[in-house]
C-alpha atoms as a PDB file:
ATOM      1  CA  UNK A   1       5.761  14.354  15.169  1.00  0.00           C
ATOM      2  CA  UNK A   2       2.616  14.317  13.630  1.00  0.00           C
ATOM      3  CA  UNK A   3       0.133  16.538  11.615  1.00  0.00           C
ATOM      4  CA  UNK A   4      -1.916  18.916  13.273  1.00  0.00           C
ATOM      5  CA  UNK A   5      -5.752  18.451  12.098  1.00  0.00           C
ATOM      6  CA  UNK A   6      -5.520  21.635  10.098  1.00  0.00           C
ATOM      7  CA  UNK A   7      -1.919  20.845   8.526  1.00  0.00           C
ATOM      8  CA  UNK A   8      -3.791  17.261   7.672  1.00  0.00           C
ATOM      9  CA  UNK A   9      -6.732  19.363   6.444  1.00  0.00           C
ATOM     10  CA  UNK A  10      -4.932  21.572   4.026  1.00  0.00           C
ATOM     11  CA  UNK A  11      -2.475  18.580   2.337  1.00  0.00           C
ATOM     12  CA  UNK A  12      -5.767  16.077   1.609  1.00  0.00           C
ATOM     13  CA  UNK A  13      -6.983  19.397   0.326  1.00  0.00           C
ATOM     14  CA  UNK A  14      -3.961  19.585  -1.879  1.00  0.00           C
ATOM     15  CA  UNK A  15      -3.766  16.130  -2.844  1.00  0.00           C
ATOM     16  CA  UNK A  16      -7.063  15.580  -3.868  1.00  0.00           C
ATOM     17  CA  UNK A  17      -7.091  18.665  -5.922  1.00  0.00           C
ATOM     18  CA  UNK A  18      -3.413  17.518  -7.762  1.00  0.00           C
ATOM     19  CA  UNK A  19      -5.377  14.382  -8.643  1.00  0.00           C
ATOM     20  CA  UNK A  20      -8.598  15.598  -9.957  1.00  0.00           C
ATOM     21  CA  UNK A  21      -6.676  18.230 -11.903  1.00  0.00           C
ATOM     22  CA  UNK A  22      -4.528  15.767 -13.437  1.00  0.00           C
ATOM     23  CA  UNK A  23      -7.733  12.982 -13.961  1.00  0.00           C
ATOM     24  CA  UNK A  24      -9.588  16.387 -16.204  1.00  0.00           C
ATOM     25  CA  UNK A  25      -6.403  17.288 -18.121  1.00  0.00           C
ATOM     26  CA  UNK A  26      -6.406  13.569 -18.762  1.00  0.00           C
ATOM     27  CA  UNK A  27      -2.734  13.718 -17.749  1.00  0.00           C
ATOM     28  CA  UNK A  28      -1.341  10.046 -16.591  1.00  0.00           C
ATOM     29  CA  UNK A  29       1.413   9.890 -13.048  1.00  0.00           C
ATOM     30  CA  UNK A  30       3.557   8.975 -16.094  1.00  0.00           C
ATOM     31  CA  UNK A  31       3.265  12.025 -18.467  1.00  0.00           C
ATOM     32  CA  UNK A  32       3.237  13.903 -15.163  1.00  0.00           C
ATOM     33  CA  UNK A  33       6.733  12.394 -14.444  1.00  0.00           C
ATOM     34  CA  UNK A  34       7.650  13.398 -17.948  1.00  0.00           C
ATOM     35  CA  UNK A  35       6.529  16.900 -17.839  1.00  0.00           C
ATOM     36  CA  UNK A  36       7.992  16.952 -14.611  1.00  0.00           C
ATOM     37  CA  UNK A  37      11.444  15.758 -15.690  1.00  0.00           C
ATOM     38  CA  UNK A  38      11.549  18.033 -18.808  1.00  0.00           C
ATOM     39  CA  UNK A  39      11.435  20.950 -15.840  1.00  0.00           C
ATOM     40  CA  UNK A  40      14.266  19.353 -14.176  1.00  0.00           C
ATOM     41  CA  UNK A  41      12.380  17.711 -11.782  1.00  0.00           C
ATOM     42  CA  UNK A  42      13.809  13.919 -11.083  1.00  0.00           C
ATOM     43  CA  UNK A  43      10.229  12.056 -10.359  1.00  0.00           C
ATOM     44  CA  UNK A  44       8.765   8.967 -11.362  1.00  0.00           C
ATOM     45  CA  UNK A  45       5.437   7.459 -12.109  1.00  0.00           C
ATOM     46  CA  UNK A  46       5.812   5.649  -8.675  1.00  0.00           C
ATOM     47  CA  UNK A  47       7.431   8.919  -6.914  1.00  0.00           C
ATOM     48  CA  UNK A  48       4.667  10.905  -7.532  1.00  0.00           C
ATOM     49  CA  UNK A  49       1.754   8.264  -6.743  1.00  0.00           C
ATOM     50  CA  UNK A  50       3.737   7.897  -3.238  1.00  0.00           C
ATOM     51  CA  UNK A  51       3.359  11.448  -2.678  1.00  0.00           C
ATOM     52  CA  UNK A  52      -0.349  11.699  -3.362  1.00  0.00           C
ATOM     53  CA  UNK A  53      -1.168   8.680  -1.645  1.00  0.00           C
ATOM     54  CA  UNK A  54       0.631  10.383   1.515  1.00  0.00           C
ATOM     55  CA  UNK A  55      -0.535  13.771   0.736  1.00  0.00           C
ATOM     56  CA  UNK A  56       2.513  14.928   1.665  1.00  0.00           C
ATOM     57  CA  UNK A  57       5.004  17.005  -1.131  1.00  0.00           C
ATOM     58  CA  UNK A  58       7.127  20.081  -1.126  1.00  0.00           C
ATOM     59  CA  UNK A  59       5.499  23.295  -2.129  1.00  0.00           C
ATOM     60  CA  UNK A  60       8.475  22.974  -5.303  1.00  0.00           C
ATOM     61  CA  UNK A  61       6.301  20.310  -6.196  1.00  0.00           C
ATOM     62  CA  UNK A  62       2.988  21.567  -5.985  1.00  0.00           C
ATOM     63  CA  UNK A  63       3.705  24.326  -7.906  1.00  0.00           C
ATOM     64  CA  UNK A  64       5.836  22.733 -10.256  1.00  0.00           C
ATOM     65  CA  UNK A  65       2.574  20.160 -10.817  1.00  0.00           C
ATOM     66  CA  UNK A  66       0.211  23.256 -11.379  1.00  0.00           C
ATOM     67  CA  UNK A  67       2.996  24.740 -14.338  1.00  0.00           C
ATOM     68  CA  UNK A  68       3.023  21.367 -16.246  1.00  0.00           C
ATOM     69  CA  UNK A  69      -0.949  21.014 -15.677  1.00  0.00           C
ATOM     70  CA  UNK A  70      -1.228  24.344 -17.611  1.00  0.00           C
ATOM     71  CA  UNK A  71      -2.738  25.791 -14.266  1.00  0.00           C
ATOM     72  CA  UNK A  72      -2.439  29.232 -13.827  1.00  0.00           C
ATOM     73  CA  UNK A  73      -4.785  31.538 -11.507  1.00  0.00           C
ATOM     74  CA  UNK A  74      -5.961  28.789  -9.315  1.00  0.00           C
ATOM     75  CA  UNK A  75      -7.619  30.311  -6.370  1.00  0.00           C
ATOM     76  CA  UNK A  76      -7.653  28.952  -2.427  1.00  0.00           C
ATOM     77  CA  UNK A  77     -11.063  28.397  -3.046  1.00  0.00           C
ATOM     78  CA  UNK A  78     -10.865  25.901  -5.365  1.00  0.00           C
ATOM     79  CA  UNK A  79      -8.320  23.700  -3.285  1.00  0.00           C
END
């Protein structure tokens, strides 16, 4: 089963605003795995370019993403 236009809507949303985050904290997929994995997160370089290529992730790893990115605050607005 498939995405509804809306669900589709809200994880580019999401994805795209993981990667720009990460591109202005110049933060590699690779010291994003590292963060990630000092959290107790298991992800890779390749794991986590999978997932935002998709667009698809657990909410664990969205917010995880925003703790390691130093992003606190972030408002609906800006996704």
């Amino acid at each position: 089963m498939g995405m509804t236009p809306r669900e589709k809507e809200w994880s580019d949303r999401a994805r795209r605003f993981l990667k720009v985050e990460a591109k202005r904290a110049d933060v590699t997929y690779a010291e994003l795995a590292r963060r990630l994995n000092e959290h107790g997160l298991d992800e890779t370089e390749a794991s986590i370019s999978s997932k935002l290529q998709r667009g698809t992730f657990a909410v664990t790893f969205f917010l995880a993403c925003l703790a390691v990115l130093g992003l606190s605050g972030v408002e609906l607005s800006d996704l």
